[in-house]
Each structure stands twice: as C-alpha cells, then as structure tokens.
N, C-alpha and C. Protein backbone atom coordinates (compact mmCIF):
# COMPACT_ATOMS: atom_id res chain seq x y z
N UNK A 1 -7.73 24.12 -5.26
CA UNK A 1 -7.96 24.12 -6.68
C UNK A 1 -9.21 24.91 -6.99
N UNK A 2 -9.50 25.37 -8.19
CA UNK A 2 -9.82 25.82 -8.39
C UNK A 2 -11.82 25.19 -8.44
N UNK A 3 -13.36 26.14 -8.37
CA UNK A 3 -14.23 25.10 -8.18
C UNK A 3 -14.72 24.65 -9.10
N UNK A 4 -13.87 24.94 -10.41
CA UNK A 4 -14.43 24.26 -12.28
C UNK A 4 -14.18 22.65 -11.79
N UNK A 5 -12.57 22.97 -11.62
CA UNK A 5 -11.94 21.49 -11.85
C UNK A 5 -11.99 20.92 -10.92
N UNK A 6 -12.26 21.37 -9.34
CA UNK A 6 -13.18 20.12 -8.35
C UNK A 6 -14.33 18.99 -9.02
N UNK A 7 -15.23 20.41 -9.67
CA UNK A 7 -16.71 19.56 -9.99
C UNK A 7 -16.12 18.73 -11.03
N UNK A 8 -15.24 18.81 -11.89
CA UNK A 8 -14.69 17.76 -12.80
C UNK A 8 -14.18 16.55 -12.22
N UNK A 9 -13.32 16.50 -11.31
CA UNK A 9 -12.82 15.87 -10.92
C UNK A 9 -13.35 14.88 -9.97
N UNK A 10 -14.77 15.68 -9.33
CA UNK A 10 -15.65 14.97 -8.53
C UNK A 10 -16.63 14.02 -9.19
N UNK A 11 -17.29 14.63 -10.67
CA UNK A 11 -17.66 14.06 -11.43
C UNK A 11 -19.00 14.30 -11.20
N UNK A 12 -19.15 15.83 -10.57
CA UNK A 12 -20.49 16.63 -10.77
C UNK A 12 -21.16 16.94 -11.87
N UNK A 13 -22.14 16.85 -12.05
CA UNK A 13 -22.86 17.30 -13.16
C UNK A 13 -23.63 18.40 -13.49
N UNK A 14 -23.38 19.06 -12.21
CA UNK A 14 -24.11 20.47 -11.97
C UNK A 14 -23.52 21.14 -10.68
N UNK A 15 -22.80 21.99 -11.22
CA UNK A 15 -22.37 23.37 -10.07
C UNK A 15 -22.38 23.54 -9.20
N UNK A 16 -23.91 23.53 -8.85
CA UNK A 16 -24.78 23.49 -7.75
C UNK A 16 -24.39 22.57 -6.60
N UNK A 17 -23.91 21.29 -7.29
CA UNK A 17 -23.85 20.39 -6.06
C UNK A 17 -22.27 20.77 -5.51
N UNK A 18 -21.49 21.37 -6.54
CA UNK A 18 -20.50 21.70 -6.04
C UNK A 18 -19.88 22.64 -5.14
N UNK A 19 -20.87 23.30 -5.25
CA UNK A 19 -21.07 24.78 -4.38
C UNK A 19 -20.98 24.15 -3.00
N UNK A 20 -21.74 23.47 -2.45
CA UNK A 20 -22.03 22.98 -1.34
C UNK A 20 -20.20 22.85 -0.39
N UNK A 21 -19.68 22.29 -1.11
CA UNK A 21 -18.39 22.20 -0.34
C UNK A 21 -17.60 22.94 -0.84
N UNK A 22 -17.65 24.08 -1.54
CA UNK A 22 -16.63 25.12 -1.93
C UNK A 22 -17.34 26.36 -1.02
N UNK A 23 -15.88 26.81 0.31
CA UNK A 23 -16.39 27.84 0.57
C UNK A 23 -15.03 28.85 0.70
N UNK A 24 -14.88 30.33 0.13
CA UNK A 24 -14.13 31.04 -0.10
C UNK A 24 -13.51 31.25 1.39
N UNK A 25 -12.43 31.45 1.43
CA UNK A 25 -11.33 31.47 2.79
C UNK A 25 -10.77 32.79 2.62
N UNK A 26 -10.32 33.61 3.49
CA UNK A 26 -10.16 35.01 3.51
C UNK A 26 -9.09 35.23 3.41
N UNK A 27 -7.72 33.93 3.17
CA UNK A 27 -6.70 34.64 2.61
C UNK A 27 -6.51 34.70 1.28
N UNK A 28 -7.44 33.37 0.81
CA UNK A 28 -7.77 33.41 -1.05
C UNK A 28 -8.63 34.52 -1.92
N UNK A 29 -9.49 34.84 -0.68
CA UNK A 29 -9.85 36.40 -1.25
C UNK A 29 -9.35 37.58 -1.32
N UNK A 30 -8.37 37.45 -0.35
CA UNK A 30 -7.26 38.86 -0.35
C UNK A 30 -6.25 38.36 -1.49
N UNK A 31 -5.81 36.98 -1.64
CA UNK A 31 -4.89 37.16 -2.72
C UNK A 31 -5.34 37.58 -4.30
N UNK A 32 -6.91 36.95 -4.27
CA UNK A 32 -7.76 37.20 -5.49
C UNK A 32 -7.60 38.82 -6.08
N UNK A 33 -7.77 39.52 -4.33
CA UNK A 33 -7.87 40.69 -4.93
C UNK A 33 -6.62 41.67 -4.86
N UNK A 34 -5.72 41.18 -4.73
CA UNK A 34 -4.47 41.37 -5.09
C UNK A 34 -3.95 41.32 -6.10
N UNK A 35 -3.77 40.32 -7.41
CA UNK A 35 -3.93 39.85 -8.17
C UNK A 35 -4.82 41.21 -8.77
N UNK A 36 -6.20 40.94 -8.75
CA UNK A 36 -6.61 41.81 -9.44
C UNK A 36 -6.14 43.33 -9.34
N UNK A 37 -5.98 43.58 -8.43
CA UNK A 37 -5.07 45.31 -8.58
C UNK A 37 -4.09 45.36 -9.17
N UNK A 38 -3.38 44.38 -9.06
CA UNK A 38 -1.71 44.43 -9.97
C UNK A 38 -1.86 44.33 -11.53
N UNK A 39 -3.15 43.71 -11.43
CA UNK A 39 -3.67 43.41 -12.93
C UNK A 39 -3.90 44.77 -13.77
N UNK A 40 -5.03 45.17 -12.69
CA UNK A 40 -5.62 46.67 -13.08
C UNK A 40 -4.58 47.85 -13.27
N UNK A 41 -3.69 47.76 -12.53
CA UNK A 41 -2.16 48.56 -12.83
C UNK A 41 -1.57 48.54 -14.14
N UNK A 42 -1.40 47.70 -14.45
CA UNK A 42 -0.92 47.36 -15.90
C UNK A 42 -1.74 47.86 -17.09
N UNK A 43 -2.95 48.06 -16.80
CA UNK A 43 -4.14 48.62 -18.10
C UNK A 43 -4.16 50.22 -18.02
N UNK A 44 -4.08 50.53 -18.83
CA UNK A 44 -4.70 52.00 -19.07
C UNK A 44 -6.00 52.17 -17.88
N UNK A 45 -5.61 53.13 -17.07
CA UNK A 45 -6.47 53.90 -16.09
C UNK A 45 -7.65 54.38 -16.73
N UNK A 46 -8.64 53.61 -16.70
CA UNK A 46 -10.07 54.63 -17.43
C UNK A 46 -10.96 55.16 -16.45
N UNK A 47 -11.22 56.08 -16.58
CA UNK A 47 -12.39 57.24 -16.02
C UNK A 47 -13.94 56.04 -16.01
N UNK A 48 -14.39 56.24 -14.99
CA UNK A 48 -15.90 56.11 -14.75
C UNK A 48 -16.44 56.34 -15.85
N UNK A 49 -16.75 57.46 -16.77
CA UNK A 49 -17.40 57.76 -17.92
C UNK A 49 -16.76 57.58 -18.55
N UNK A 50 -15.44 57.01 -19.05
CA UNK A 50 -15.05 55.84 -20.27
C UNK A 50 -15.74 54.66 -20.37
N UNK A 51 -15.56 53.95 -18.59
CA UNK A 51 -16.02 52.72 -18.71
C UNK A 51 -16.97 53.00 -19.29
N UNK A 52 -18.16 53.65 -18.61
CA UNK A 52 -19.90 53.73 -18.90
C UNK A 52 -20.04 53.71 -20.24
N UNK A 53 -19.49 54.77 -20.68
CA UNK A 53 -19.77 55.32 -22.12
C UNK A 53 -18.46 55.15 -23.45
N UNK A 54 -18.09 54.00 -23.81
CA UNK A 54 -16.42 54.23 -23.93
C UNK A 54 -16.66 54.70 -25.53
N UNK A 55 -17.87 54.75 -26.63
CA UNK A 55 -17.67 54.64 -27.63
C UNK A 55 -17.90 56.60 -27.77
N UNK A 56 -18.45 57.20 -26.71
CA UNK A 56 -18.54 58.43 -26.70
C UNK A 56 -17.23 58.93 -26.18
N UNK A 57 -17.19 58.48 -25.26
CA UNK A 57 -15.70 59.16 -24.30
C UNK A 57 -14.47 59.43 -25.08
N UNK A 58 -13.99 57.76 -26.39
CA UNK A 58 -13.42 58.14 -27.28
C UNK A 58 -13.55 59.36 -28.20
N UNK A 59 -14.59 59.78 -28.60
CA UNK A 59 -14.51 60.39 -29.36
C UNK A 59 -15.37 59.70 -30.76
N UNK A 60 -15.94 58.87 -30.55
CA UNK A 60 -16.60 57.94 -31.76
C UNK A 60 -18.07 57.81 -31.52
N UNK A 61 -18.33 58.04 -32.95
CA UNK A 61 -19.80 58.34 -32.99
C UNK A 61 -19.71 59.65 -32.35
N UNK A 62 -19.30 60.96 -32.50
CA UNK A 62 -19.82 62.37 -31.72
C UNK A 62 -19.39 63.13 -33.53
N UNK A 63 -20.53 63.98 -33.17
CA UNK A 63 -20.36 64.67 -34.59
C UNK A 63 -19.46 65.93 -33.97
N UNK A 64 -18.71 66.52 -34.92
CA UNK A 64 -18.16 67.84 -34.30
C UNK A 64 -18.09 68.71 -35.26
C-alpha cells in the first residue's frame, strides 16, 4: 500500500515515523517508472525549452 495510507492506518502523526518502515523495493520502482513512461506517451512531447520556458516557447508574451 501505498506510504499516505500506512501512516493512516498506523495512526502516525508524522511521516517521519513512517518512513522508518517504508522502504522502496526494486520491482515497485521499475513498475513506478513504467507507469510513468506510458503516462508521458500519452502527453504532447515537449522540448527542454518548452518545459523551461513554456510561456515564451508558445509564442506568448514575445512581441513580433
């Protein structure tokens, strides 16, 4: 499960203590980031200097 709803469920009151027994396992990180690529597939491909700059890259805010 996930480590929000451990500390809920444990009836932590701070994160911190929850941390202690949450430790990431290396097939939950490959699926994490699996997940996230399939994700990223689906969005419009943006350029490095979109991300950085997206209100210029559009075209907004540039005088011409």
């Amino acid at each position: 499960m996930d480590p929000w709803t451990l500390a809920y469920l444990a009836g932590h009151r701070d994160m911190n203590i929850t941390k202690r027994y949450v430790h990431p396992q290396e097939h939950t990180i490959r699926e994490a980031m699996e997940k996230a690529r399939s994700a990223q597939g689906r969005h419009k491909q943006s350029t490095v200097s979109e991300r950085l700059h997206p209100a210029t890259s559009a075209g907004v805010g540039t005088i011409n």
